[in-house]
Protein backbone atom coordinates (compact mmCIF):
# COMPACT_ATOMS: atom_id res chain seq x y z
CA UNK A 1 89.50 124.47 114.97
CA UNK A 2 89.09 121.10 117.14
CA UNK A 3 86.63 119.11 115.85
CA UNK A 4 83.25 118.69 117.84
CA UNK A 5 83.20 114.81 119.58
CA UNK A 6 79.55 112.77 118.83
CA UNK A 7 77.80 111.96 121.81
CA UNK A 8 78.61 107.80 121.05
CA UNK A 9 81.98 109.27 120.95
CA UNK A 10 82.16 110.79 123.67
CA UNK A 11 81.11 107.88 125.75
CA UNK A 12 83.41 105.80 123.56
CA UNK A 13 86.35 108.05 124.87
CA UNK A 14 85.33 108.02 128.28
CA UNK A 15 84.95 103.81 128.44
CA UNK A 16 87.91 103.38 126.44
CA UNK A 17 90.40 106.49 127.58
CA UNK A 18 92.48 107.49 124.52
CA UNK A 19 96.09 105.81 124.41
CA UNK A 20 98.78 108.02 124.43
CA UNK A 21 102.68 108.08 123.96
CA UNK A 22 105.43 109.91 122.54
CA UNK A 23 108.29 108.99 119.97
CA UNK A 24 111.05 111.31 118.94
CA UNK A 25 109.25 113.99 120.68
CA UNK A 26 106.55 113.91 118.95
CA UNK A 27 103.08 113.16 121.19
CA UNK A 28 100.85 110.90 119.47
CA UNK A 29 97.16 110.46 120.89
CA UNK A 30 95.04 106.83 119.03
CA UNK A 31 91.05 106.91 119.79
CA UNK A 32 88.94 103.75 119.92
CA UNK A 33 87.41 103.71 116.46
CA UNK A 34 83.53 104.94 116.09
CA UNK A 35 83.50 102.60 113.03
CA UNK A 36 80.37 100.08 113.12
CA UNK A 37 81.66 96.60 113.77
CA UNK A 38 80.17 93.92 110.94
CA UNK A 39 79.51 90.06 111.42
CA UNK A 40 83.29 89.75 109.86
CA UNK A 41 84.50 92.11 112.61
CA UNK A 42 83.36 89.63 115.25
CA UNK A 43 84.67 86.80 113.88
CA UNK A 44 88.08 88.14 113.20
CA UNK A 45 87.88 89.36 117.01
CA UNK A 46 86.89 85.87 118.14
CA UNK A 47 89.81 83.99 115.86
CA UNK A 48 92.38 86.75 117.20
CA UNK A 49 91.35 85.93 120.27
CA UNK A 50 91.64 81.91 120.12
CA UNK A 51 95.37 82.73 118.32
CA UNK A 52 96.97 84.69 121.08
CA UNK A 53 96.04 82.33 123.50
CA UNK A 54 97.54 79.35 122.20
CA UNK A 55 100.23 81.87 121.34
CA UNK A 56 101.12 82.96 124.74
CA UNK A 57 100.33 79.55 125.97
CA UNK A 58 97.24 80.85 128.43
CA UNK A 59 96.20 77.96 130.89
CA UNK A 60 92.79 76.46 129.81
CA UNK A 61 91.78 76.18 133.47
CA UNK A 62 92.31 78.09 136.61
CA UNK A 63 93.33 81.70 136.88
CA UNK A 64 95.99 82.37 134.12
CA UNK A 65 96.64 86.41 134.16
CA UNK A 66 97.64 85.88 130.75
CA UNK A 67 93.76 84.14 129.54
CA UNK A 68 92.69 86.95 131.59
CA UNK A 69 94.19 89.78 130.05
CA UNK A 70 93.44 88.53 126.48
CA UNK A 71 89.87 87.99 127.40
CA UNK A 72 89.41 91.74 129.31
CA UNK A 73 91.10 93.09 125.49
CA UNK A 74 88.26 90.87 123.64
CA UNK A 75 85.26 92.44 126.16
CA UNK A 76 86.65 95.95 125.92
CA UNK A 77 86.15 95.79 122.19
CA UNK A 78 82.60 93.85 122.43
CA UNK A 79 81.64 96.49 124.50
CA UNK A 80 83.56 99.20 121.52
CA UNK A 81 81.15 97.42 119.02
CA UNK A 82 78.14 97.49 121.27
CA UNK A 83 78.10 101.28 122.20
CA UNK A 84 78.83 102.05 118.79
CA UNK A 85 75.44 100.59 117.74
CA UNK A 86 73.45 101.04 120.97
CA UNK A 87 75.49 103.51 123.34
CA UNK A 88 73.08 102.60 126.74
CA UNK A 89 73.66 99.31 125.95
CA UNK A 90 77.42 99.53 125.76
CA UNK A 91 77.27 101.39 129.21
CA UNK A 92 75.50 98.57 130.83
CA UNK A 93 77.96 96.11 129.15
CA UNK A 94 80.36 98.16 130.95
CA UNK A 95 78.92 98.28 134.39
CA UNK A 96 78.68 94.42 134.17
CA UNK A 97 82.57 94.26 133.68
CA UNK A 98 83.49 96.38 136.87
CA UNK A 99 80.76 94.27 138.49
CA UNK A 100 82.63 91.71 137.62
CA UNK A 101 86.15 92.35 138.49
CA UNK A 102 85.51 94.11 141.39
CA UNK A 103 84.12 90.10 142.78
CA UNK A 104 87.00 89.36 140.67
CA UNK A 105 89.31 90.78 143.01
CA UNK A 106 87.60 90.09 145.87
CA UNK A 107 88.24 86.46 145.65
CA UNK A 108 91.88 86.97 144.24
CA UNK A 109 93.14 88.86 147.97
């Protein structure tokens, strides 16, 4: 019996596609987590985020693929955290970002 998705995730699913992979023949499928994010969440996101990039050595200034990978991660799970609470709000979130990098790519060609 497959269990019956929630509409949050649903759109959770369909913002953040499931990962999947396969090891020793097995296929494994990971979900974004439904889980509500708390004030520790955040800050744990924010200190990850200030960690890798010193770790990986992102330029402070001008494009740096590697500041602007970490930062697309960080925004994808904002945006996690927002549609969990408020899923319309976490859609709009998400319009913004393709806004976004679509100008994003316009200026990189």
């Amino acid at each position: 019996k497959k269990n019956k998705l929630t509409p949050t995730e649903d759109i959770l699913n369909s913002i953040l596609p499931p990962r999947e992979w396969t090891d020793q023949g097995q296929l494994w499928v990971q979900y974004v987590s439904s889980a509500p994010s708390t004030k520790k969440d955040v800050l744990l996101l924010q200190k990850n985020l200030d960690t890798k990039l010193q770790q990986k050595q992102a330029r402070e200034t001008g494009l740096c693929p590697i500041r602007e990978e970490l930062y697309s991660q960080a925004f994808d799970e904002v945006i996690r955290q927002v549609t969990v609470n408020c899923a319309e709000r976490g859609l709009l979130l998400l319009r913004v970002r393709e806004e976004l990098r679509m100008e994003m790519a316009t200026f990189q060609t």
